[in-house]
Protein backbone atom coordinates (compact mmCIF):
# COMPACT_ATOMS: atom_id res chain seq x y z
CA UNK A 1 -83.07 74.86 -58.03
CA UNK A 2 -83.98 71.71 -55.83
CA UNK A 3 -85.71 68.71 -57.65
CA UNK A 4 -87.79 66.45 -54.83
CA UNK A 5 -88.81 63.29 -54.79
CA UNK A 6 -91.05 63.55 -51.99
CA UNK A 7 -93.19 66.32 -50.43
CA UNK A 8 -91.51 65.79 -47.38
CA UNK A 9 -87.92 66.53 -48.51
CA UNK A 10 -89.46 70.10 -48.80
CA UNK A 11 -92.29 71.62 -46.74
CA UNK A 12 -93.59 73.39 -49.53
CA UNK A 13 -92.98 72.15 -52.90
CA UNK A 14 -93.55 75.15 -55.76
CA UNK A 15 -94.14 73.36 -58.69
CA UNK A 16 -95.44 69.87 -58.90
CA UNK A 17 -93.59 68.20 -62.20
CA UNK A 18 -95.90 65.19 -64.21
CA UNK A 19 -94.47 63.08 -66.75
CA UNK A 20 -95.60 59.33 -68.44
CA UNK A 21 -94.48 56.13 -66.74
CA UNK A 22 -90.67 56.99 -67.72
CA UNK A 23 -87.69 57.30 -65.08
CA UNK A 24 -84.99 58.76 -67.34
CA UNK A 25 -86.58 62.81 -66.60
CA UNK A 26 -86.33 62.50 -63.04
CA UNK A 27 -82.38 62.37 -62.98
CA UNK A 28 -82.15 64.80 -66.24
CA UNK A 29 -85.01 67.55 -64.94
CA UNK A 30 -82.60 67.15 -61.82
CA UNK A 31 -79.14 67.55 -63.29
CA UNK A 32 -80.36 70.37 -65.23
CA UNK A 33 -81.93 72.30 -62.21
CA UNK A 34 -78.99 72.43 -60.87
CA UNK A 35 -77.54 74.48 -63.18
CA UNK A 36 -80.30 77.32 -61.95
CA UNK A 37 -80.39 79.34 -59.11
CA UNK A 38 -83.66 79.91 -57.08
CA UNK A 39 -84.93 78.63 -53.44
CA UNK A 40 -88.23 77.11 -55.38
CA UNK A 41 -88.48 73.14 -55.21
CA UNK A 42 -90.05 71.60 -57.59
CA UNK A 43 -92.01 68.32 -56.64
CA UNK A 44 -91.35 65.10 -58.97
CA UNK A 45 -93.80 61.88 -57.35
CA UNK A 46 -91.54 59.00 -57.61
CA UNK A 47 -94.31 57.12 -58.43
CA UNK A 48 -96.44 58.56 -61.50
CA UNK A 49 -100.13 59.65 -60.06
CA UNK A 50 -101.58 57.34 -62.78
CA UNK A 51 -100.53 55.78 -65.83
CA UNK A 52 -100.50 58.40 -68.29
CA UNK A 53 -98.74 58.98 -71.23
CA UNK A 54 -98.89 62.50 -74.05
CA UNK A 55 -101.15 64.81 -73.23
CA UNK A 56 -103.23 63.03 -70.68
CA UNK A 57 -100.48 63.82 -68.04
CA UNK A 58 -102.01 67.26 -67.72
CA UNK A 59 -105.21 65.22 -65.94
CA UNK A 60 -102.89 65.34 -63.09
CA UNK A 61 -103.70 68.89 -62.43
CA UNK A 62 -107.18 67.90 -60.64
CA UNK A 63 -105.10 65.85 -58.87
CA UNK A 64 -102.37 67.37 -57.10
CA UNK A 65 -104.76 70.07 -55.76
CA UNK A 66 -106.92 67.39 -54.08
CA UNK A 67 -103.38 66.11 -52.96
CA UNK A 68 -101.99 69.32 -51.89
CA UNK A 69 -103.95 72.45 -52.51
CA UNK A 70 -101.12 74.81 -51.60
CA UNK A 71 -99.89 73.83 -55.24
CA UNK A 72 -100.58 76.08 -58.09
CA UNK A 73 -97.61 75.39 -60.41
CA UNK A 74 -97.13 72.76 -62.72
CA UNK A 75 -94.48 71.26 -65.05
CA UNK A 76 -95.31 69.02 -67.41
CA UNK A 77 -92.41 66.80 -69.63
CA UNK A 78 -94.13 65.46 -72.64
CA UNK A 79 -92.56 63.08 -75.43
CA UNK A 80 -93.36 64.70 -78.40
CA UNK A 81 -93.77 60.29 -80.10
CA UNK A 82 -96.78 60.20 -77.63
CA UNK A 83 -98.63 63.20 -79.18
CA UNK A 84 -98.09 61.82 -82.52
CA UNK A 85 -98.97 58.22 -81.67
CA UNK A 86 -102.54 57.44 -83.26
CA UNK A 87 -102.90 60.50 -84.91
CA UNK A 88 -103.85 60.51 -88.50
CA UNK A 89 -101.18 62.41 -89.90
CA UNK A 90 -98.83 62.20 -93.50
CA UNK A 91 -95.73 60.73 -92.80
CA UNK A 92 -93.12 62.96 -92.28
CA UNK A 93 -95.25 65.53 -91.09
CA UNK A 94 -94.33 67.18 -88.03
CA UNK A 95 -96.46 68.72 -84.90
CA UNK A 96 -95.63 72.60 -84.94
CA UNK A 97 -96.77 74.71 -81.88
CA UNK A 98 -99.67 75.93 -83.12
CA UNK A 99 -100.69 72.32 -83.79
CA UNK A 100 -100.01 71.16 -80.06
CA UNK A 101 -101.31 74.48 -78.14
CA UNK A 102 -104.52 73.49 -79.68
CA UNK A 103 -104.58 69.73 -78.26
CA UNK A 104 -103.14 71.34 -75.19
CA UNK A 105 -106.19 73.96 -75.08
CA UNK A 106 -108.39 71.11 -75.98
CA UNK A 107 -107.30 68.66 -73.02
CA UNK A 108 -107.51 71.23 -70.37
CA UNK A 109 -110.72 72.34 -71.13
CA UNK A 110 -111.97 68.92 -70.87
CA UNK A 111 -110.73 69.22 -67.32
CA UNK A 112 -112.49 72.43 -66.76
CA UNK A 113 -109.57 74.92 -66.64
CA UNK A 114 -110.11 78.10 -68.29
CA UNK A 115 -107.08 79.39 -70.77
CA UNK A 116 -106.57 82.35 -69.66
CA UNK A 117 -103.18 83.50 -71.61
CA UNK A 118 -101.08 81.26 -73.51
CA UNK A 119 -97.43 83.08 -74.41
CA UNK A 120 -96.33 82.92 -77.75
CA UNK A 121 -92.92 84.12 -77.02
CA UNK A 122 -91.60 81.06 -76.37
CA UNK A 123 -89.00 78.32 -78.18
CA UNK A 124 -90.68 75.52 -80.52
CA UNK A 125 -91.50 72.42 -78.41
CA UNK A 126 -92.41 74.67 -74.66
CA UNK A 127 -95.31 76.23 -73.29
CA UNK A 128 -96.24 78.97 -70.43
CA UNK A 129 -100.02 78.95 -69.69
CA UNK A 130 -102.68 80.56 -67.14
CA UNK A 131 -105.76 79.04 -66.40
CA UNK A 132 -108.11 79.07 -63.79
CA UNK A 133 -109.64 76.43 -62.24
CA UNK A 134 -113.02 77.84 -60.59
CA UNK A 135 -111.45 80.24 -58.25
CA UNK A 136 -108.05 78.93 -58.64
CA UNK A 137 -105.22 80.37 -60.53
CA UNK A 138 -102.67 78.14 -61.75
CA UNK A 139 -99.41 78.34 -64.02
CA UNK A 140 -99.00 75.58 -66.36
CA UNK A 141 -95.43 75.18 -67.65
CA UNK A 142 -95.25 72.47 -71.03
CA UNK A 143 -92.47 71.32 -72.11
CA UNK A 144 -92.42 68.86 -75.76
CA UNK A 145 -89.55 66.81 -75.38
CA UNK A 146 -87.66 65.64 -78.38
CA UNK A 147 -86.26 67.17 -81.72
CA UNK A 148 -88.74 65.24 -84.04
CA UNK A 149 -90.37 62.56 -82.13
CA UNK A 150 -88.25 61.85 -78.22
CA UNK A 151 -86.05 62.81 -75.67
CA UNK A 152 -83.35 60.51 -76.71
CA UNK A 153 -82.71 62.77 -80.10
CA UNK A 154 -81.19 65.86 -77.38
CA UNK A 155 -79.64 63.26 -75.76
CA UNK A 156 -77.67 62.37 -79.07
CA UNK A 157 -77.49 66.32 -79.85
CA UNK A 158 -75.55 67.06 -76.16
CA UNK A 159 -73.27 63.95 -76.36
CA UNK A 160 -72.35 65.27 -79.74
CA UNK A 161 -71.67 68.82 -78.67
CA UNK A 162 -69.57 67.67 -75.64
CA UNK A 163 -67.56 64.39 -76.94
CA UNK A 164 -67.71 65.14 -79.95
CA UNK A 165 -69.15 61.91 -80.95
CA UNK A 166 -72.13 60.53 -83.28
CA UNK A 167 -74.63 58.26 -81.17
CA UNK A 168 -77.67 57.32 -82.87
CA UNK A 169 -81.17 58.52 -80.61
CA UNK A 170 -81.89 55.24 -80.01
CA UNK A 171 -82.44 54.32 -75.93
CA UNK A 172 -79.75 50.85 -77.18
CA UNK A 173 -77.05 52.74 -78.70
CA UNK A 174 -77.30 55.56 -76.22
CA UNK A 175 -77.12 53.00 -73.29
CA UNK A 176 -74.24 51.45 -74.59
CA UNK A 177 -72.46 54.94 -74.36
CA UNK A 178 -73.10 55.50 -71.42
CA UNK A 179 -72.44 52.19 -70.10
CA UNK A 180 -68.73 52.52 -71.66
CA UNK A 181 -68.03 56.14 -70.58
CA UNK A 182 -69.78 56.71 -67.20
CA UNK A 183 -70.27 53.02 -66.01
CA UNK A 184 -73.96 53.63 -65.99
CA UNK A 185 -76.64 51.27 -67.65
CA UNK A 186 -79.58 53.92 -66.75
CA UNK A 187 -79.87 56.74 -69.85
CA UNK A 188 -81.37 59.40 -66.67
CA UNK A 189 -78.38 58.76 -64.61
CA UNK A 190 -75.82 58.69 -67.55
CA UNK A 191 -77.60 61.97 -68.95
CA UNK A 192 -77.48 63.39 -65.56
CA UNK A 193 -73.67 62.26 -65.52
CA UNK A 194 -72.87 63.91 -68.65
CA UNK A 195 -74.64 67.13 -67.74
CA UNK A 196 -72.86 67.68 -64.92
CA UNK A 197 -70.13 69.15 -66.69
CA UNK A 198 -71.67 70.51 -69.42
CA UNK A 199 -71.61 74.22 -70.01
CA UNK A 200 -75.14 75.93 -70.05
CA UNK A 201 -74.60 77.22 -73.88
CA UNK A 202 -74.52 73.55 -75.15
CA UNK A 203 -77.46 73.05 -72.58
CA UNK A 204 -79.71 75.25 -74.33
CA UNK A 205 -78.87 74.16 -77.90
CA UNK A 206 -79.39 70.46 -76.73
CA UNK A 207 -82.59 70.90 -74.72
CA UNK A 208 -84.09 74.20 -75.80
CA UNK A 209 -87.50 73.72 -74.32
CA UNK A 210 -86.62 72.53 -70.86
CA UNK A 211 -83.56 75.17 -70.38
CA UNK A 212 -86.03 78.26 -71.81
CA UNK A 213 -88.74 76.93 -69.50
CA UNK A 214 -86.32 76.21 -66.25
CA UNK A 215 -84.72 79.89 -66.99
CA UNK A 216 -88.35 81.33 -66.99
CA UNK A 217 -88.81 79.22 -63.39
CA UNK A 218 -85.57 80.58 -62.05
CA UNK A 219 -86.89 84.61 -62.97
CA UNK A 220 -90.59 83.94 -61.14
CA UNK A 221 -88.44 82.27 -57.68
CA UNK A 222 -86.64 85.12 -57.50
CA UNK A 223 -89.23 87.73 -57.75
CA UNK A 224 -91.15 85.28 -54.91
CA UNK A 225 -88.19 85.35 -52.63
């Protein structure tokens, strides 16, 4: 499975991917993709459309179809810290999916899509949702990234699983490793790095969400193909 930068490197994209401002999930959505078979391409703007962060990356949807109306797919990485930022919750309290299909319902709706089906079958933290946008299907994949709060804390759980080693999820610490083991200073690239030789059973227990979601992704190409 092909991860683009630009529309051009493919002449039709399947999926559009949105994210926040970050430029760690570009290399990491990449290095796992690879790991999947399937002709689909999946379209990752190397510059954000919009500052967004949490939930309001799923305003791209409007968006892209102005952009590029062939597009009816969409993959959305989401750090689980920006759902909980400025929410009024106990500490220690933690977003379940229940909690965050609501918010998710909540935001598209204020973009006029219409929830069609939301599956229930899936993994804590990842999403598979129809709507319809006037006469416009579209399939909305969601993934929540991060064990309690970011991406960094599956970062911490592969490097663990592979080297066998305790790095805090913090972006210095995990830096640092990388910087020592692969040469990189980037956390994307050194995540990217590390996945390369990573099996696909200690890519699932890392990053559950994306690898459930990406699997899914791989099943619909090849009944498209």
């Amino acid at each position: 499975m092909r991860v683009s930068e630009n529309v051009g490197e493919s002449a039709e994209p399947w999926s559009f991917v949105g994210t926040g401002d970050g430029t760690d999930e570009f290399h990491i959505l990449r290095a796992v993709a690879e790991k999947y078979n399937g002709t689909c391409s999946l379209w990752f703007p190397k510059s954000p459309l919009g500052k967004k962060t949490g939930l309001t990356v799923l305003d791209s949807i409007n968006t892209v179809i102005n952009i590029n109306p062939k597009i009816s797919t969409f993959l959305f990485l989401i750090d689980r810290e920006h759902i909980v930022q400025g929410m009024n919750r106990r500490s220690g309290d933690k977003l379940d999916n229940s909690d965050i299909k609501g918010m998710i319902e909540d935001r598209l709706s204020n973009k006029h899509i219409k929830i069609i089906k939301i599956d229930d079958n899936t993994p804590e933290g990842a999403f598979i949702i129809k709507g319809k946008l006037g006469s416009r299907v579209l399939q909305i994949y969601v993934i929540i990234q991060g064990i309690d709060l970011k991406i960094e804390e599956e970062i911490s759980k592969l490097i663990k699983l592979e080297k066998d080693i305790t790095i805090p999820p913090e972006k210095e610490h995990i830096r640092d490793f990388f910087k020592e083991t692969f040469h990189r200073k980037s956390i994307g690239q050194g995540t990217a790095k590390l996945i390369a030789g990573t099996s696909k059973n200690n890519l699932r227990m890392s990053f559950p969400g994306l690898t459930f979601i990406l699997n899914v992704i791989e099943n619909q190409c090849s009944k498209n193909n």
